[in-house]
C-alpha atoms as a PDB file:
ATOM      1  CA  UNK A   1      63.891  96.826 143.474  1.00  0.00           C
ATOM      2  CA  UNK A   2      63.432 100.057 145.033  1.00  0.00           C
ATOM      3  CA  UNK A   3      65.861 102.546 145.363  1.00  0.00           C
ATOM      4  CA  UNK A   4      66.342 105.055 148.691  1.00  0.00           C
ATOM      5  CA  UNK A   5      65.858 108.556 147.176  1.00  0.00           C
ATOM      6  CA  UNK A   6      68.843 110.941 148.974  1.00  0.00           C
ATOM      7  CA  UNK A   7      67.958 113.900 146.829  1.00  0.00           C
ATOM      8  CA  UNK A   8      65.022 116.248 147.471  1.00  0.00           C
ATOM      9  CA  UNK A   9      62.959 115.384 144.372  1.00  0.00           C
ATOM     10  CA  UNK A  10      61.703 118.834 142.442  1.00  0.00           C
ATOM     11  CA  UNK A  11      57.888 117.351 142.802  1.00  0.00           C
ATOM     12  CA  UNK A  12      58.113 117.864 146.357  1.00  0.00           C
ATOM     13  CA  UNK A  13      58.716 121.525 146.129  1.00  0.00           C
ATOM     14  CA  UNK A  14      55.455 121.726 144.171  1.00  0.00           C
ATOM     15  CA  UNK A  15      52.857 119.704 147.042  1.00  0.00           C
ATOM     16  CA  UNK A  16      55.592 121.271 149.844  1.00  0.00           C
ATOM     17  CA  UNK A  17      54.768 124.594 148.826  1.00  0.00           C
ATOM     18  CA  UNK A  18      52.929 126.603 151.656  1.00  0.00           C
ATOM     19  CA  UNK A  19      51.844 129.205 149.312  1.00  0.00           C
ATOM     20  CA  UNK A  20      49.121 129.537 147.181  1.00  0.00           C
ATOM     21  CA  UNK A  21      50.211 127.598 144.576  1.00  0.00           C
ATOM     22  CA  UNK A  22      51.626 124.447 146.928  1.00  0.00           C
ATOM     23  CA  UNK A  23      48.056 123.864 148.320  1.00  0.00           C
ATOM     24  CA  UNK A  24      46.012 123.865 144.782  1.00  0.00           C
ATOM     25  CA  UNK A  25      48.168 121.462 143.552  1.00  0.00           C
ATOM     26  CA  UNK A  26      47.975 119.233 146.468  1.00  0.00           C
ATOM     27  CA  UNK A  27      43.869 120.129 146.055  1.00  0.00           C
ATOM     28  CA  UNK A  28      43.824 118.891 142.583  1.00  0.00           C
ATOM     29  CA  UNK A  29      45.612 115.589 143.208  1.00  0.00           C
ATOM     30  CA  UNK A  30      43.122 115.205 146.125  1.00  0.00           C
ATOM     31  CA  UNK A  31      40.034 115.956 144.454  1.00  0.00           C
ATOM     32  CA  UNK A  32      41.346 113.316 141.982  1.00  0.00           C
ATOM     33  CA  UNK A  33      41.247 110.697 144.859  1.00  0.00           C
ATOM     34  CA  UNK A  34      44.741 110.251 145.442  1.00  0.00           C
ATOM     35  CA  UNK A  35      45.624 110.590 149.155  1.00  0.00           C
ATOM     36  CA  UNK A  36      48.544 112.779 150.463  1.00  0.00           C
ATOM     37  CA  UNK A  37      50.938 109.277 151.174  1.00  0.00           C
ATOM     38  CA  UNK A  38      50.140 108.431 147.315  1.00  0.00           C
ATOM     39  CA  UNK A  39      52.231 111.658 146.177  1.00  0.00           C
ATOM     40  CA  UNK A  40      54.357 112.428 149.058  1.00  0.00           C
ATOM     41  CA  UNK A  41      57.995 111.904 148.749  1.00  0.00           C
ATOM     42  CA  UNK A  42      57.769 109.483 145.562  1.00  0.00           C
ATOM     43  CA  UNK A  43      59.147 111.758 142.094  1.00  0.00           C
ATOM     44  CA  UNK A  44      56.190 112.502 139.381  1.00  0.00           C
ATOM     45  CA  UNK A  45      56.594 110.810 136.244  1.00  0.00           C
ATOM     46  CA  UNK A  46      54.503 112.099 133.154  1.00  0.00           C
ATOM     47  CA  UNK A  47      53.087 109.426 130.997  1.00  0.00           C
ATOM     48  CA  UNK A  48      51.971 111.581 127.765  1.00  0.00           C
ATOM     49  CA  UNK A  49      49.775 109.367 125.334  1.00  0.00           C
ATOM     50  CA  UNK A  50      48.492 110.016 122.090  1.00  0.00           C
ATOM     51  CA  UNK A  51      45.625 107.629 122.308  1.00  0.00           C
ATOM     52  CA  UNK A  52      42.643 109.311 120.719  1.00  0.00           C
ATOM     53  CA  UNK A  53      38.745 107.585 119.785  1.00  0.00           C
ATOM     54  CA  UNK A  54      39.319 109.330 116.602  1.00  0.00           C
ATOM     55  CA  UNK A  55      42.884 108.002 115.671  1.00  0.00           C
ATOM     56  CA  UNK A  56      42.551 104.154 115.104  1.00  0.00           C
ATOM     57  CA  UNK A  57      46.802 104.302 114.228  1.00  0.00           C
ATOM     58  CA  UNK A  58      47.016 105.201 117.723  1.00  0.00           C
ATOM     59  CA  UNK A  59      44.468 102.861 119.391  1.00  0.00           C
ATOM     60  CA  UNK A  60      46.558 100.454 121.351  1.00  0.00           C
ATOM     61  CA  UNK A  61      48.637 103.145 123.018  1.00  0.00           C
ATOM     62  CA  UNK A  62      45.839 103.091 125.709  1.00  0.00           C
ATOM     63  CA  UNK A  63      47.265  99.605 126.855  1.00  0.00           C
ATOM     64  CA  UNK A  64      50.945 100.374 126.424  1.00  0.00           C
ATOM     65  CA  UNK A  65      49.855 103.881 128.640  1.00  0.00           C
ATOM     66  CA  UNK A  66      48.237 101.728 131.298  1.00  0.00           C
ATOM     67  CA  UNK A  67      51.191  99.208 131.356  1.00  0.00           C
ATOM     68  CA  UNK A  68      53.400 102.191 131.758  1.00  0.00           C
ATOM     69  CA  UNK A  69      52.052 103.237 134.563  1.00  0.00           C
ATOM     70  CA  UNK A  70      51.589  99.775 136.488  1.00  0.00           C
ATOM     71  CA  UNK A  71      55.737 100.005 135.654  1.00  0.00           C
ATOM     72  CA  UNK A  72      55.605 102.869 137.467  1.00  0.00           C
ATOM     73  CA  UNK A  73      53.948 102.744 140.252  1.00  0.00           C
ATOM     74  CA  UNK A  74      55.894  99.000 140.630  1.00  0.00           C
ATOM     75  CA  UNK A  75      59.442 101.347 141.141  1.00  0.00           C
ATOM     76  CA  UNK A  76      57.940 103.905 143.169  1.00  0.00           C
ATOM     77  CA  UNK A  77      56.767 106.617 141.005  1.00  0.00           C
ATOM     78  CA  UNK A  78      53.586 108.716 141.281  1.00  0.00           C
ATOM     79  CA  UNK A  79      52.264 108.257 137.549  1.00  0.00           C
ATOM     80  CA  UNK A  80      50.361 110.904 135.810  1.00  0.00           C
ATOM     81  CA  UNK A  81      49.300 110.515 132.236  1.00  0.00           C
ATOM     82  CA  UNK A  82      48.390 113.628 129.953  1.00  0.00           C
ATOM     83  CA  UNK A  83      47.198 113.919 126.633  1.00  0.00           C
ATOM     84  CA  UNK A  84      49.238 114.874 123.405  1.00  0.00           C
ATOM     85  CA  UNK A  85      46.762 116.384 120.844  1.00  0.00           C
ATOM     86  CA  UNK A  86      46.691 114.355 117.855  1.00  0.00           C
ATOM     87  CA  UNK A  87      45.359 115.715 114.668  1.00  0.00           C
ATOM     88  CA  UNK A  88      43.443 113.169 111.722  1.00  0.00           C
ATOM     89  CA  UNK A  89      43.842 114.274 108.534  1.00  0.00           C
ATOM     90  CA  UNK A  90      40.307 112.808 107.689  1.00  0.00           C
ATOM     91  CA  UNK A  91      38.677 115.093 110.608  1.00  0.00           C
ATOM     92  CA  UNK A  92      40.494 118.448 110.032  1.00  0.00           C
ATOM     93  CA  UNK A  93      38.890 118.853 106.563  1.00  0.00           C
ATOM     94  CA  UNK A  94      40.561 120.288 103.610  1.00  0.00           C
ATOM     95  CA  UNK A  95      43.351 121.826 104.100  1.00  0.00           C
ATOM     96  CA  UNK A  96      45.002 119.954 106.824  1.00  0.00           C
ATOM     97  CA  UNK A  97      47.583 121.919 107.307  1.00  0.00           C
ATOM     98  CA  UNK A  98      45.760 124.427 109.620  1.00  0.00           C
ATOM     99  CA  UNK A  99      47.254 122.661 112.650  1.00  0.00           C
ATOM    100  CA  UNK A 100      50.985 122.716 110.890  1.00  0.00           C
ATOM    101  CA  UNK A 101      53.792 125.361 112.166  1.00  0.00           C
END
């Protein structure tokens, strides 16, 4: 089930990058443990997850994140999961709208 990728994907351009900025990212992905093949020529995919110790509504999105990312890495992808910040009304104190635009 895996597709041949004929476009140059836009991740490339950031680890392809001779400058400055080309070789930190490639540095942070490596000091993360993933080797150069893991990233190179596969397309990013962002996995962002509200899962948060302090949210129990939110608990079981730490399994759905994790199945995700088995999903992609099965097609071909280079996962990378981020956080969403996630407010509790119970936490913030009163008033909770100090976090509200």
């Amino acid at each position: 089930m895996s597709a041949t990728i004929t476009k140059k994907l836009r991740s490339q351009e950031w680890f392809a990058d001779p400058a400055y900025y080309g070789f930190a990212r490639r540095a942070w992905l490596r000091s993360e443990g993933f080797t150069a093949e893991i990233f190179q020529n596969k397309p990013v995919i962002g996995i962002c997850n509200s899962w948060s110790e302090l949210n129990n509504c939110n608990a079981h999105l730490r399994t759905v994140a994790e199945a995700v990312k088995r999903g992609v890495w099965a097609a071909g992808g280079f996962p990378l999961e981020f956080p969403r910040f996630r407010w509790v009304r119970c936490s913030c104190g009163p008033p909770p709208c100090y976090f509200a635009t």
